[in-house]
PDB file of N, CA and C in Angstrom:
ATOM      1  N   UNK A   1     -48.758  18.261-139.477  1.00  0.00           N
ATOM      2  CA  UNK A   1     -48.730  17.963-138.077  1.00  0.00           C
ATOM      3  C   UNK A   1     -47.903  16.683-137.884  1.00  0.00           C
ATOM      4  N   UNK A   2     -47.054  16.632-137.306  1.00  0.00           N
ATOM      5  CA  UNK A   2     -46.455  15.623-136.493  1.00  0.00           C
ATOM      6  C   UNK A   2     -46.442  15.047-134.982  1.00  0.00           C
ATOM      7  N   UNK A   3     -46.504  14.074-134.790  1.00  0.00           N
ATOM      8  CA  UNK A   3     -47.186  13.551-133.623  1.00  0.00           C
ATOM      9  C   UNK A   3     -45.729  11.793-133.670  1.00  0.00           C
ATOM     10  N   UNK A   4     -45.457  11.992-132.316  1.00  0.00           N
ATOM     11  CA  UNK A   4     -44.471  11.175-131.837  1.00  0.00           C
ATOM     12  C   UNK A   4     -45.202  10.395-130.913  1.00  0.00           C
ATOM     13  N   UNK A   5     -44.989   9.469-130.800  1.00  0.00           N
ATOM     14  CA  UNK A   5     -45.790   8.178-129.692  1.00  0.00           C
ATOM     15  C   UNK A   5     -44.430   7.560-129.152  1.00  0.00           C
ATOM     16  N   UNK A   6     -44.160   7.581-127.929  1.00  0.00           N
ATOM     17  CA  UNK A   6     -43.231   6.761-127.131  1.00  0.00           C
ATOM     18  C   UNK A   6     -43.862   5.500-126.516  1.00  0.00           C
ATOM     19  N   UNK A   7     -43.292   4.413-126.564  1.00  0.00           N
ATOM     20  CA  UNK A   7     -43.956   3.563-125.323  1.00  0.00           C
ATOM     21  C   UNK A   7     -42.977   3.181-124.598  1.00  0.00           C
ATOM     22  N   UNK A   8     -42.699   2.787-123.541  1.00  0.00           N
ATOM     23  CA  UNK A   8     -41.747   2.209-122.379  1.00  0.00           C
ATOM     24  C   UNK A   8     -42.255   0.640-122.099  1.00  0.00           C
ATOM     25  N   UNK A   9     -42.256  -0.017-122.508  1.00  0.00           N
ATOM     26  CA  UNK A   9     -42.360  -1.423-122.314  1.00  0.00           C
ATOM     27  C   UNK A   9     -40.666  -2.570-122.575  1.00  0.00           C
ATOM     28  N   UNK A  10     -41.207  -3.856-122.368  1.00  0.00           N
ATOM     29  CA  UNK A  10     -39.839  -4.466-122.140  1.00  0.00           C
ATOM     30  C   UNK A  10     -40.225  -5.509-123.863  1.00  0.00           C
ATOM     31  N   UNK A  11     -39.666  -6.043-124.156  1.00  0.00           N
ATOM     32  CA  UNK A  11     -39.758  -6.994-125.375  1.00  0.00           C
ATOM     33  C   UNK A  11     -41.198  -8.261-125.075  1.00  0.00           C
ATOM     34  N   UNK A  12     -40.493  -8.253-123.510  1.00  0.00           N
ATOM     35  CA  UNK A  12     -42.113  -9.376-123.824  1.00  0.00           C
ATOM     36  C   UNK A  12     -43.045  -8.534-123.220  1.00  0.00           C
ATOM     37  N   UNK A  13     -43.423  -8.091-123.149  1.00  0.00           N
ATOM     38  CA  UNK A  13     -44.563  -6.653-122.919  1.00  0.00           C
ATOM     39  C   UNK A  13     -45.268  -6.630-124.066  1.00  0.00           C
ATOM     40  N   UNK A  14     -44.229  -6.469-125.422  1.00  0.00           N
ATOM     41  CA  UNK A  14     -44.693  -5.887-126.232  1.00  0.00           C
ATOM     42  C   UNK A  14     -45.468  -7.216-127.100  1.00  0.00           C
ATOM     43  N   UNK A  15     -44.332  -8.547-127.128  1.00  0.00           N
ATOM     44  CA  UNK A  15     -44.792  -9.479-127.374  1.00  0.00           C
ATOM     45  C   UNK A  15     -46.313  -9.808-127.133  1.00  0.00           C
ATOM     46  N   UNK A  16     -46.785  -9.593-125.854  1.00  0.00           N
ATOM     47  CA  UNK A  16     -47.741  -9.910-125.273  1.00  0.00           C
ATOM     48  C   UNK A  16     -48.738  -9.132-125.402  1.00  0.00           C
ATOM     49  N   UNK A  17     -48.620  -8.017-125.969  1.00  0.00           N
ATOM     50  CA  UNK A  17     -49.314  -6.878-126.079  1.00  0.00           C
ATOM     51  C   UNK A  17     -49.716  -7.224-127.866  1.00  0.00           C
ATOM     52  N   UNK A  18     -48.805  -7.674-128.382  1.00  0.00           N
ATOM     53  CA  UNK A  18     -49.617  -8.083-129.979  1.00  0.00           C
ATOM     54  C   UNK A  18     -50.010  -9.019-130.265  1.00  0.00           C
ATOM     55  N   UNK A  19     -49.896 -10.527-128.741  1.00  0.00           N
ATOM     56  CA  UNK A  19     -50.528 -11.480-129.546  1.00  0.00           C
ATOM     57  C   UNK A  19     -49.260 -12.300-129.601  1.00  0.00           C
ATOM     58  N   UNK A  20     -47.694 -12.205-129.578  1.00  0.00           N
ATOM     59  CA  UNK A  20     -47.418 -12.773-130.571  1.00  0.00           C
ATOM     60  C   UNK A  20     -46.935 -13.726-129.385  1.00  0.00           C
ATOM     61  N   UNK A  21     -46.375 -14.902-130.126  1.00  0.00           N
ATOM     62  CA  UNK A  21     -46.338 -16.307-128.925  1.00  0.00           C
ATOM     63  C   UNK A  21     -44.881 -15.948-128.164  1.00  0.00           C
ATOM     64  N   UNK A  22     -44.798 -16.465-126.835  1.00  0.00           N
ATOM     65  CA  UNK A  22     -43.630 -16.684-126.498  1.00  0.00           C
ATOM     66  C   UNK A  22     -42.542 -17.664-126.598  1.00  0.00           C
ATOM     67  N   UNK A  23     -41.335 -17.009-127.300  1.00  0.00           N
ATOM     68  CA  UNK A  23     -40.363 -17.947-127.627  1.00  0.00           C
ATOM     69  C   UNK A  23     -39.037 -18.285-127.063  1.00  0.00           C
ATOM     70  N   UNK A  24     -39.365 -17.922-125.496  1.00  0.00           N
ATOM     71  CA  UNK A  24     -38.456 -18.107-125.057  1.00  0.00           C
ATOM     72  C   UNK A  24     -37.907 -19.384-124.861  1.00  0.00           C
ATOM     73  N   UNK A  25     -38.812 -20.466-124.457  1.00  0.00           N
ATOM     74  CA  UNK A  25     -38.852 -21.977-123.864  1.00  0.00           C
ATOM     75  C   UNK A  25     -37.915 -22.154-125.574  1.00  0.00           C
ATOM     76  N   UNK A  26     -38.464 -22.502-126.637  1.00  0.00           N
ATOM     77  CA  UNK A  26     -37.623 -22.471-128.004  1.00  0.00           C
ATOM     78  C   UNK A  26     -36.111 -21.874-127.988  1.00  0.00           C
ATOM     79  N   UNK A  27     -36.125 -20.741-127.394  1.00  0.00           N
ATOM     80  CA  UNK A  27     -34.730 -19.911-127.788  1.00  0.00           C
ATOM     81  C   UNK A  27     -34.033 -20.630-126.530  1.00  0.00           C
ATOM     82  N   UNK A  28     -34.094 -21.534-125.683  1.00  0.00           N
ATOM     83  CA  UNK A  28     -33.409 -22.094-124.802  1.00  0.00           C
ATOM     84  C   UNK A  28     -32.650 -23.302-124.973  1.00  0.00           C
ATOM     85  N   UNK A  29     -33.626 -23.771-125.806  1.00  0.00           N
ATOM     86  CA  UNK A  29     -33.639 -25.680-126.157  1.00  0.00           C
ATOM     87  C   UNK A  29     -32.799 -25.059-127.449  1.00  0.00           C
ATOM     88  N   UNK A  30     -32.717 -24.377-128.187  1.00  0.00           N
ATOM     89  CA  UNK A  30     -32.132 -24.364-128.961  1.00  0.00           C
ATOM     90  C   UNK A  30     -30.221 -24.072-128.807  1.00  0.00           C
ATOM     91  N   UNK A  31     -30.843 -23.183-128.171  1.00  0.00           N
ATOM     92  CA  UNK A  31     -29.346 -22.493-127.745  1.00  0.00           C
ATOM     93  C   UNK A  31     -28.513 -23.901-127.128  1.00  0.00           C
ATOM     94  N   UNK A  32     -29.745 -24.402-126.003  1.00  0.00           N
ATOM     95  CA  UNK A  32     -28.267 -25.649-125.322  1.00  0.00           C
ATOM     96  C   UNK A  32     -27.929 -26.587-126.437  1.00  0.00           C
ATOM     97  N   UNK A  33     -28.798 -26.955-127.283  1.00  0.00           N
ATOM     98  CA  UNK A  33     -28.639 -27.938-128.695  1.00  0.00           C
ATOM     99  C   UNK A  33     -27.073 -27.626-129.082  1.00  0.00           C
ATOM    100  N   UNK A  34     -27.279 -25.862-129.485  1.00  0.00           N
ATOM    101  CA  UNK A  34     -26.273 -25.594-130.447  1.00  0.00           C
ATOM    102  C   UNK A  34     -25.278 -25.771-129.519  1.00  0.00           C
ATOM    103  N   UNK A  35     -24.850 -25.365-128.530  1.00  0.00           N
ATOM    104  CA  UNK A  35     -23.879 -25.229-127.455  1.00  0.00           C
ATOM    105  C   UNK A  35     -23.437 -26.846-127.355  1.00  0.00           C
ATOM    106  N   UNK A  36     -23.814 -27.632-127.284  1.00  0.00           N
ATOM    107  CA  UNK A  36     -24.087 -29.094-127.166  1.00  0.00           C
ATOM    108  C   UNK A  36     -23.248 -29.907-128.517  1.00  0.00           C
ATOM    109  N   UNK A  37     -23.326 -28.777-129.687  1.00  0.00           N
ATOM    110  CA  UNK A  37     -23.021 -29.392-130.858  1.00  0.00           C
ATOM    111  C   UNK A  37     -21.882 -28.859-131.419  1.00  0.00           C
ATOM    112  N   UNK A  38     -21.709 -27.786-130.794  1.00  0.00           N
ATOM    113  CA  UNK A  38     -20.390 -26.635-130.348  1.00  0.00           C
ATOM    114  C   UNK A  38     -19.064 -27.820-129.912  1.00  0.00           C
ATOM    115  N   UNK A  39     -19.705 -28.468-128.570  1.00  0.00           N
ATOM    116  CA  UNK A  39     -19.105 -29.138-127.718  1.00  0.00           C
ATOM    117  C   UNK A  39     -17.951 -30.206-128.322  1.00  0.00           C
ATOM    118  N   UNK A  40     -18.896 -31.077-129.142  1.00  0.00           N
ATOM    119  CA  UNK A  40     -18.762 -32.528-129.215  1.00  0.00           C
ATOM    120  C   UNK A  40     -17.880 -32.187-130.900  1.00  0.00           C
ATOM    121  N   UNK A  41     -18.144 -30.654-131.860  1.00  0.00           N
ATOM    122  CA  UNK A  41     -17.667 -30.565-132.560  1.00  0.00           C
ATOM    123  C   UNK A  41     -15.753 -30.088-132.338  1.00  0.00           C
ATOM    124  N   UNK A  42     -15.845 -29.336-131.211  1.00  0.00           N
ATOM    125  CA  UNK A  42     -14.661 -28.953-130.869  1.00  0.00           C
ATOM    126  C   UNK A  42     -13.707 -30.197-130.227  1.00  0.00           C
ATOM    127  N   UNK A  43     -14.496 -31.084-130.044  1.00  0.00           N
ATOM    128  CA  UNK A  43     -13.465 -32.325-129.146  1.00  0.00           C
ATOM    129  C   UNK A  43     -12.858 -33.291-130.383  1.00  0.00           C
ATOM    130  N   UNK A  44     -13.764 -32.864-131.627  1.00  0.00           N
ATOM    131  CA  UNK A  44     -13.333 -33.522-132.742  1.00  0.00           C
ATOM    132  C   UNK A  44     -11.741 -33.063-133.458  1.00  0.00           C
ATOM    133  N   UNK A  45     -11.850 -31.675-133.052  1.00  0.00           N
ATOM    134  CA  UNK A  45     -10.432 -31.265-134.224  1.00  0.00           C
ATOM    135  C   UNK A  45      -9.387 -30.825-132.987  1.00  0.00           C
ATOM    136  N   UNK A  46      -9.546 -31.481-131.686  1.00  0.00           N
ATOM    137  CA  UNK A  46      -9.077 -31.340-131.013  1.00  0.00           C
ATOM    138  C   UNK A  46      -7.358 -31.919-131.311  1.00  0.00           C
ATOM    139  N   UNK A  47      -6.655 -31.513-131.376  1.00  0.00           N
ATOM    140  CA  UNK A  47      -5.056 -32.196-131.148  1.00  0.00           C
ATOM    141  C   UNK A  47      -4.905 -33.628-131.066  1.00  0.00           C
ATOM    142  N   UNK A  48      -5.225 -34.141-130.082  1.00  0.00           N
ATOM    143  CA  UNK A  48      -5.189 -35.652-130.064  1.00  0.00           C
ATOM    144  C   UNK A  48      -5.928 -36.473-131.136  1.00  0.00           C
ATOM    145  N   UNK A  49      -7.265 -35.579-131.076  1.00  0.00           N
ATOM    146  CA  UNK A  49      -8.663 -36.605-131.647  1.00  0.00           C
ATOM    147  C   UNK A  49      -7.958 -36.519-133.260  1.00  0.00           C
ATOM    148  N   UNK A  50      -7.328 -35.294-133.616  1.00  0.00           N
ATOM    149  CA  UNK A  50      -6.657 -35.704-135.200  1.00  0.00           C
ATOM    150  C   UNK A  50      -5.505 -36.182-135.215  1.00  0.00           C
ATOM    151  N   UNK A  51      -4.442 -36.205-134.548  1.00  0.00           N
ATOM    152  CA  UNK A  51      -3.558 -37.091-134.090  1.00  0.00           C
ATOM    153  C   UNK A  51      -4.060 -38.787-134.613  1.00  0.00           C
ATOM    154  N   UNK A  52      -4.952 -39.211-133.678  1.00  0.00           N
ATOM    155  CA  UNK A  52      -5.792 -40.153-133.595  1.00  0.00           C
ATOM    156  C   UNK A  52      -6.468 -40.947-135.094  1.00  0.00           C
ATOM    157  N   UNK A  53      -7.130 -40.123-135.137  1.00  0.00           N
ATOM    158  CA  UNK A  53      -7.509 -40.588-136.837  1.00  0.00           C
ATOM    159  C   UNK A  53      -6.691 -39.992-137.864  1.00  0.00           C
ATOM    160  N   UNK A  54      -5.557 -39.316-137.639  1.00  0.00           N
ATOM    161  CA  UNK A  54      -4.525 -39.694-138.922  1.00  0.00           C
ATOM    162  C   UNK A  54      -3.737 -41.145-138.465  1.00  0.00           C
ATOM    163  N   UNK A  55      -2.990 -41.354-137.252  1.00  0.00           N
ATOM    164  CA  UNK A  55      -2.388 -42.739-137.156  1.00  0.00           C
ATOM    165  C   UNK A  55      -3.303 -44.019-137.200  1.00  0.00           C
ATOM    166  N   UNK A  56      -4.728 -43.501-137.281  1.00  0.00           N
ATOM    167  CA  UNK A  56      -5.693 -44.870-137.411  1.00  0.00           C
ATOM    168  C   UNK A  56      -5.979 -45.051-139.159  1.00  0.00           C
ATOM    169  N   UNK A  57      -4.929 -43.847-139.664  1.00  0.00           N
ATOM    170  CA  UNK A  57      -5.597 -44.027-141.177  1.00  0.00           C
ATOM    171  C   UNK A  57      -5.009 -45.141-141.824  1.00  0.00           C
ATOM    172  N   UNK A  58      -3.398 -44.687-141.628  1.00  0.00           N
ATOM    173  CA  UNK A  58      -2.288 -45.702-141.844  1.00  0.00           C
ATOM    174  C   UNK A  58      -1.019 -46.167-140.960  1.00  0.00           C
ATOM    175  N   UNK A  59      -0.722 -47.227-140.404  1.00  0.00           N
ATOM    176  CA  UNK A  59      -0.206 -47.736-139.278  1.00  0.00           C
ATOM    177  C   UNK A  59       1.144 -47.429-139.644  1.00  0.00           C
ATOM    178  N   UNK A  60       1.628 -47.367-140.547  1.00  0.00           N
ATOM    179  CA  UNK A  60       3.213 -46.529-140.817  1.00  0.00           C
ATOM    180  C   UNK A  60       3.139 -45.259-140.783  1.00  0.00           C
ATOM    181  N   UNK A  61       2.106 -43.855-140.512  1.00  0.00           N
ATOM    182  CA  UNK A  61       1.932 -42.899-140.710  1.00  0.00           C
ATOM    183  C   UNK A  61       2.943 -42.439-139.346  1.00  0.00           C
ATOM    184  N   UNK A  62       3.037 -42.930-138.538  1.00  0.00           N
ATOM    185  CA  UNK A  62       3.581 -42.365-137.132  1.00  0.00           C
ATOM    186  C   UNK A  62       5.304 -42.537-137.823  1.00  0.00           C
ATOM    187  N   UNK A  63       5.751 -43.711-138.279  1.00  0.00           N
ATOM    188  CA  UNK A  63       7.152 -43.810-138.626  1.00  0.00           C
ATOM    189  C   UNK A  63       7.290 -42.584-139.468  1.00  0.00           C
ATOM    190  N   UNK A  64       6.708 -42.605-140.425  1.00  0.00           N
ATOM    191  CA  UNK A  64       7.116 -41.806-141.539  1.00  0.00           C
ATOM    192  C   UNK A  64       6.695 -40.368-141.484  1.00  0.00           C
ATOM    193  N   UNK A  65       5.934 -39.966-140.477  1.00  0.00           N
ATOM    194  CA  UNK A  65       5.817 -38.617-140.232  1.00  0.00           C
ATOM    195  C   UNK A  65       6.904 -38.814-138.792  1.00  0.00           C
ATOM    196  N   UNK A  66       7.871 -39.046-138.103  1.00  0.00           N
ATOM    197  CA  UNK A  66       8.858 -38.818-137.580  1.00  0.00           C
ATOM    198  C   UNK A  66       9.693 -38.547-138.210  1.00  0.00           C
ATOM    199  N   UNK A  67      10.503 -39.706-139.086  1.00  0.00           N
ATOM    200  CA  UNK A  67      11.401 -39.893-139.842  1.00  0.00           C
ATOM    201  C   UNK A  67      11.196 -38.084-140.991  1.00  0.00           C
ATOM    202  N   UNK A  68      10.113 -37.711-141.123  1.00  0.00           N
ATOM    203  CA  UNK A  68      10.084 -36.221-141.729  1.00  0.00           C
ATOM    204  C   UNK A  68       9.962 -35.204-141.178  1.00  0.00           C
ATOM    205  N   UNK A  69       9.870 -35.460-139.924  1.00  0.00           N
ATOM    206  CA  UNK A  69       9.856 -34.464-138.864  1.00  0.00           C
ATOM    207  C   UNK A  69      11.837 -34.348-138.692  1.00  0.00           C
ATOM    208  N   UNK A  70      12.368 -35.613-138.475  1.00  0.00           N
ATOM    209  CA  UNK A  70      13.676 -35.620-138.082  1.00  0.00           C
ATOM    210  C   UNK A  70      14.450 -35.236-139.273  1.00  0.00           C
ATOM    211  N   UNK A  71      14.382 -35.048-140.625  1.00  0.00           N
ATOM    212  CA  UNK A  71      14.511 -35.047-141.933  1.00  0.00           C
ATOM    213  C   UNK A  71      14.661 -33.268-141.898  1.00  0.00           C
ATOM    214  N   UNK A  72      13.147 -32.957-141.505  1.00  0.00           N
ATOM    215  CA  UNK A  72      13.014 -31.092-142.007  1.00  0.00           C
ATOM    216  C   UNK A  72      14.509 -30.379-140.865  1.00  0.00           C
ATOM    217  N   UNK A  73      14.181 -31.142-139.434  1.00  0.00           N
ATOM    218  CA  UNK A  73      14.836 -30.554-138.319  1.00  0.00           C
ATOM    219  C   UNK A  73      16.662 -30.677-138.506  1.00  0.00           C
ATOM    220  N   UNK A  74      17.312 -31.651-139.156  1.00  0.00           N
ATOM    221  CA  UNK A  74      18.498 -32.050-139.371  1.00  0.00           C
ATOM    222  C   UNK A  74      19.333 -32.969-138.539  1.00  0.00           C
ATOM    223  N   UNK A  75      18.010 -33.185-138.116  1.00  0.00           N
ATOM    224  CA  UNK A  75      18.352 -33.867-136.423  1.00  0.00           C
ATOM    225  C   UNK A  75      18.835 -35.460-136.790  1.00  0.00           C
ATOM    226  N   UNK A  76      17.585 -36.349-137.952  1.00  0.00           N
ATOM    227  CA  UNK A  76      18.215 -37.289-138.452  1.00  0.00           C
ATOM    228  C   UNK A  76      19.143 -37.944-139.138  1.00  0.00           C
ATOM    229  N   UNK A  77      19.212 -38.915-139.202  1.00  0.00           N
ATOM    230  CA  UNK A  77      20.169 -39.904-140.194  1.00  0.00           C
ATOM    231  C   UNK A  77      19.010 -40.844-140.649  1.00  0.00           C
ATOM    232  N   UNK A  78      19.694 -42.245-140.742  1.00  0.00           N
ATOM    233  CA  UNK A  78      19.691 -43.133-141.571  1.00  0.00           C
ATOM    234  C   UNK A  78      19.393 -44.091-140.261  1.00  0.00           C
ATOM    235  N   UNK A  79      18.113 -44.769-139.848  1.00  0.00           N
ATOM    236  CA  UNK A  79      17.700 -45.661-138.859  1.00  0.00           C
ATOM    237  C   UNK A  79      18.573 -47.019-139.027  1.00  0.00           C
ATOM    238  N   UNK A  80      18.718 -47.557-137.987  1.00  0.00           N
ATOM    239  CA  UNK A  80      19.429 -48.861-138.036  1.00  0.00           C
ATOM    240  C   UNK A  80      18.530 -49.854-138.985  1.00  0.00           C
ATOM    241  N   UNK A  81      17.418 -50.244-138.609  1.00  0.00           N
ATOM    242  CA  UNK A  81      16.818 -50.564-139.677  1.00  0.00           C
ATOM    243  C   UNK A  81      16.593 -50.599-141.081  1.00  0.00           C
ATOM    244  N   UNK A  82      17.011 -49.469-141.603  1.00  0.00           N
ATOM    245  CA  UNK A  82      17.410 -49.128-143.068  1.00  0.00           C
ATOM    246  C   UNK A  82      18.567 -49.230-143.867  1.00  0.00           C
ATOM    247  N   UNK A  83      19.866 -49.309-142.828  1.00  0.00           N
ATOM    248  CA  UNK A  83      20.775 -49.692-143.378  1.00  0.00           C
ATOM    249  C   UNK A  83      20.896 -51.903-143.683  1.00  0.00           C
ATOM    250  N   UNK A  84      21.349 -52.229-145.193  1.00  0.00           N
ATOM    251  CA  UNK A  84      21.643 -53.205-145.037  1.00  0.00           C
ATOM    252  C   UNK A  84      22.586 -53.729-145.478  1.00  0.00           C
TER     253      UNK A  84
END
């Protein structure tokens, strides 16, 4: 014999129907946390913000990543400065 049982209920129906706690207030605070940490992580590898802390690493980093930028492109020479 086989015997099928349907029920029509919603998730917290059922929740509530076994007892088990509600986790919604949790699944909220959490979610804005992560969203929150989402945020402040994406403003980090943002363009500027690494821009930023590579020229704060080393204060010639801006010369010498031009000067190799102008180097790959063919665009440069030899800065007045360098000649003596």
């Amino acid at each position: 014999m086989k015997v099928n049982v349907e029920i029509d209920c919603t998730p917290l129906e059922a929740r509530q129907f076994f007892g088990l706690p509600d986790v919604q207030p949790m699944q909220t605070a959490v979610m804005e946390k992560l969203q929150h940490q989402m945020m402040d992580n994406i403003q980090k590898v943002s363009p500027e913000a690494l821009m930023q802390s590579w020229l704060s690493f080393d204060p010639k980093f801006a010369e010498r990543f031009s000067d190799m930028f102008a180097a790959m492109t063919g665009l440069g020479g030899t800065r007045p400065s360098d000649k003596k």
